[in-house]
C-alpha atoms as a PDB file:
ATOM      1  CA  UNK A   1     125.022  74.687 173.125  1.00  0.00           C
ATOM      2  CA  UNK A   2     127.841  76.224 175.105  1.00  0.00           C
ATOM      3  CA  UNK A   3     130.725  74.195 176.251  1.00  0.00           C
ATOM      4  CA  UNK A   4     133.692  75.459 178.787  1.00  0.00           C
ATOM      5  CA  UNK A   5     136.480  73.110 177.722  1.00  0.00           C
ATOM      6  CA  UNK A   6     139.545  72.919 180.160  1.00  0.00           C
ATOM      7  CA  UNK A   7     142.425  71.705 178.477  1.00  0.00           C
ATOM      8  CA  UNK A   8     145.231  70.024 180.073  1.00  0.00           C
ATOM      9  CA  UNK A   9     148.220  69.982 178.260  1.00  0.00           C
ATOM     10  CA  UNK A  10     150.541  66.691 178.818  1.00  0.00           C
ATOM     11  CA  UNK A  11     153.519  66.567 180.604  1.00  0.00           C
ATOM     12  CA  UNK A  12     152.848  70.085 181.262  1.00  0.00           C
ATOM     13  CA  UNK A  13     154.060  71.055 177.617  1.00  0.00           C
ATOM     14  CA  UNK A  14     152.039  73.604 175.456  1.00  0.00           C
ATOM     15  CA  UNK A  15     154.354  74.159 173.375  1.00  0.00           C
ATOM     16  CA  UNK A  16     153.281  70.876 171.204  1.00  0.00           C
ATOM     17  CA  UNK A  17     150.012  72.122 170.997  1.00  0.00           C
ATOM     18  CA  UNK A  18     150.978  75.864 169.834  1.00  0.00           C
ATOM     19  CA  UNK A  19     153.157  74.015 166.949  1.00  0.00           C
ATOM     20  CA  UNK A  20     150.106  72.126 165.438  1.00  0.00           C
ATOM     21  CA  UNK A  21     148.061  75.035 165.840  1.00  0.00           C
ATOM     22  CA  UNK A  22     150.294  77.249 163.811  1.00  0.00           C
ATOM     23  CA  UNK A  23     151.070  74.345 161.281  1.00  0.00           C
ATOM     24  CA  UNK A  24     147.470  72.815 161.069  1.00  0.00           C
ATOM     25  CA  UNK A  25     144.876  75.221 162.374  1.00  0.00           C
ATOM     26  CA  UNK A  26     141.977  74.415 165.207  1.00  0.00           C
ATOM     27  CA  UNK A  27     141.142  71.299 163.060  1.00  0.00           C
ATOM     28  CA  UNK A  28     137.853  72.223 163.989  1.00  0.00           C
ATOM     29  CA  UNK A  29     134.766  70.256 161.692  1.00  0.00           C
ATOM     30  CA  UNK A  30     132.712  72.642 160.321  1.00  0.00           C
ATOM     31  CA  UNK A  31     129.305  73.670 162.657  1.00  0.00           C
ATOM     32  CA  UNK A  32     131.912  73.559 165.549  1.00  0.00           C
ATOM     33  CA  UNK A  33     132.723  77.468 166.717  1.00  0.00           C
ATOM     34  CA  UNK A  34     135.270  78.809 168.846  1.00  0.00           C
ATOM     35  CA  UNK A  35     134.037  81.738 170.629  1.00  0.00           C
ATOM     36  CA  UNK A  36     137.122  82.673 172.898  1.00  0.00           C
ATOM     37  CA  UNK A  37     139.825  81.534 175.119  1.00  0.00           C
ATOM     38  CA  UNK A  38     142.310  81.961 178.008  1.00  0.00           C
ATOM     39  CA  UNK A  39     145.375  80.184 179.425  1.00  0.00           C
ATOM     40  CA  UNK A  40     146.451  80.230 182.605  1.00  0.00           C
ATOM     41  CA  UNK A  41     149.435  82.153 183.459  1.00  0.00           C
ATOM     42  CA  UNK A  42     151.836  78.888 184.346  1.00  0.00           C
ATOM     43  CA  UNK A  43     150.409  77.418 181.011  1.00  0.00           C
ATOM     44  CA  UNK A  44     149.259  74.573 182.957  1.00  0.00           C
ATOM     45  CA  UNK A  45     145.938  74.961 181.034  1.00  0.00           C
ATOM     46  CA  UNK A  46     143.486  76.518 178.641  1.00  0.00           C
ATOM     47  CA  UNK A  47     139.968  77.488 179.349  1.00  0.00           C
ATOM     48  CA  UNK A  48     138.249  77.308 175.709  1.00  0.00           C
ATOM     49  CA  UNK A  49     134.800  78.268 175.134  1.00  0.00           C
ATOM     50  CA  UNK A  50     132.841  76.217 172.002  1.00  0.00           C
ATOM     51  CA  UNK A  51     129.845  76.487 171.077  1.00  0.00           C
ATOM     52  CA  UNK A  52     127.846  73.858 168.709  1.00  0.00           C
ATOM     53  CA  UNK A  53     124.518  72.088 168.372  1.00  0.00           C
ATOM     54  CA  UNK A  54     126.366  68.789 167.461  1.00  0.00           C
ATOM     55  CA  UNK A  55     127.933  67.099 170.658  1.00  0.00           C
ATOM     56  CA  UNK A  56     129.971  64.900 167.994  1.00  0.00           C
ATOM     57  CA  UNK A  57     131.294  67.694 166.305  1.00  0.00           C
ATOM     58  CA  UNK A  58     133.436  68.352 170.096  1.00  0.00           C
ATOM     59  CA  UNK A  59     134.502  65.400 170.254  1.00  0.00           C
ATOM     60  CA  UNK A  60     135.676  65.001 166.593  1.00  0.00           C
ATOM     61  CA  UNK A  61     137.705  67.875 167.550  1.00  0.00           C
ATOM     62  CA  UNK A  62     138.732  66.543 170.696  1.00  0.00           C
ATOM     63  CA  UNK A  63     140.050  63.626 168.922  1.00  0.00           C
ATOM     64  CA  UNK A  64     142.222  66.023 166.850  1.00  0.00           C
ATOM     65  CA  UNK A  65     144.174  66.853 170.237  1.00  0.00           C
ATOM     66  CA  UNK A  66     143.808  63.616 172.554  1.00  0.00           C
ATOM     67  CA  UNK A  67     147.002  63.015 171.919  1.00  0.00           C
ATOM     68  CA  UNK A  68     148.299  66.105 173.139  1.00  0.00           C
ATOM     69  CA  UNK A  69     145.877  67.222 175.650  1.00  0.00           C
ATOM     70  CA  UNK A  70     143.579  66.151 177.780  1.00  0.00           C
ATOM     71  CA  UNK A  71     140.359  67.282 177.808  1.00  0.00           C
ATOM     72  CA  UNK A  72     137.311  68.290 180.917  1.00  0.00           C
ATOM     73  CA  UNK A  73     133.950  69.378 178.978  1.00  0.00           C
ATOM     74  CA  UNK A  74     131.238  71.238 181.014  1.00  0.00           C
ATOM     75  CA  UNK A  75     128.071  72.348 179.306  1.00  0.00           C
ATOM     76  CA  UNK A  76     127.480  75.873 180.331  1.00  0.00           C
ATOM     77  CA  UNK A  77     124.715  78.214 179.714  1.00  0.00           C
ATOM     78  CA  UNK A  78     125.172  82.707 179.803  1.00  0.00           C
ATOM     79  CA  UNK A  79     124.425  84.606 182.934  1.00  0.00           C
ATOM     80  CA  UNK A  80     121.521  86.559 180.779  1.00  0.00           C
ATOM     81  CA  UNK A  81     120.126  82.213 180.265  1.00  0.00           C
ATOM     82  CA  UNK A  82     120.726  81.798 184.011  1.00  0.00           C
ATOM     83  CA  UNK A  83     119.227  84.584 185.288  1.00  0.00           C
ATOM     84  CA  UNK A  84     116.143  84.247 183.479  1.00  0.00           C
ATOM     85  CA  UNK A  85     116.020  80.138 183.907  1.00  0.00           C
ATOM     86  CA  UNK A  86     115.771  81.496 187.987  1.00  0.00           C
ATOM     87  CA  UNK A  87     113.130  83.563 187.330  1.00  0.00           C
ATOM     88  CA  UNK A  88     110.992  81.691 185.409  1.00  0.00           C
ATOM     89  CA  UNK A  89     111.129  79.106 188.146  1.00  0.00           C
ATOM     90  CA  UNK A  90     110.090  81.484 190.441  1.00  0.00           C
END
């Protein structure tokens, strides 16, 4: 499964989150995957995409950041998976 994770960081500060990124890693479980990301250009927030088949797996990783972040999860599916759910419904 797919999920579009928009990340909020608190008070508006990313640079907390950079620092335990460079000093820890993702802190990602294992069976969790990164697949790419994007911050917006005010660094008021980061658009992650994750993929895994384990919903706890997320939200172990979540966990890793609460404290820094806050976190909006929206399962998501590929344009290719949209466009042929939309024709298979006819």
């Amino acid at each position: 499964m797919l999920f579009m994770v928009i990340e909020r960081f608190r008070n508006g500060q990313p640079r907390p989150v950079y620092d335990r990124a460079a000093a820890d890693g993702r802190l990602m479980p294992d069976g969790l995957r990164y697949v790419d990301s994007w911050v917006e250009a005010n660094f008021a927030r980061c658009f992650q995409l994750m993929e895994c088949d384990d919903l706890t797996l997320l939200m172990t990783w979540i966990a890793n950041w609460s404290d820094l972040v806050d976190f909006d999860v929206v399962p998501v599916v590929t344009s290719a998976q949209a466009a042929a759910a939309v024709q298979a419904a006819g």
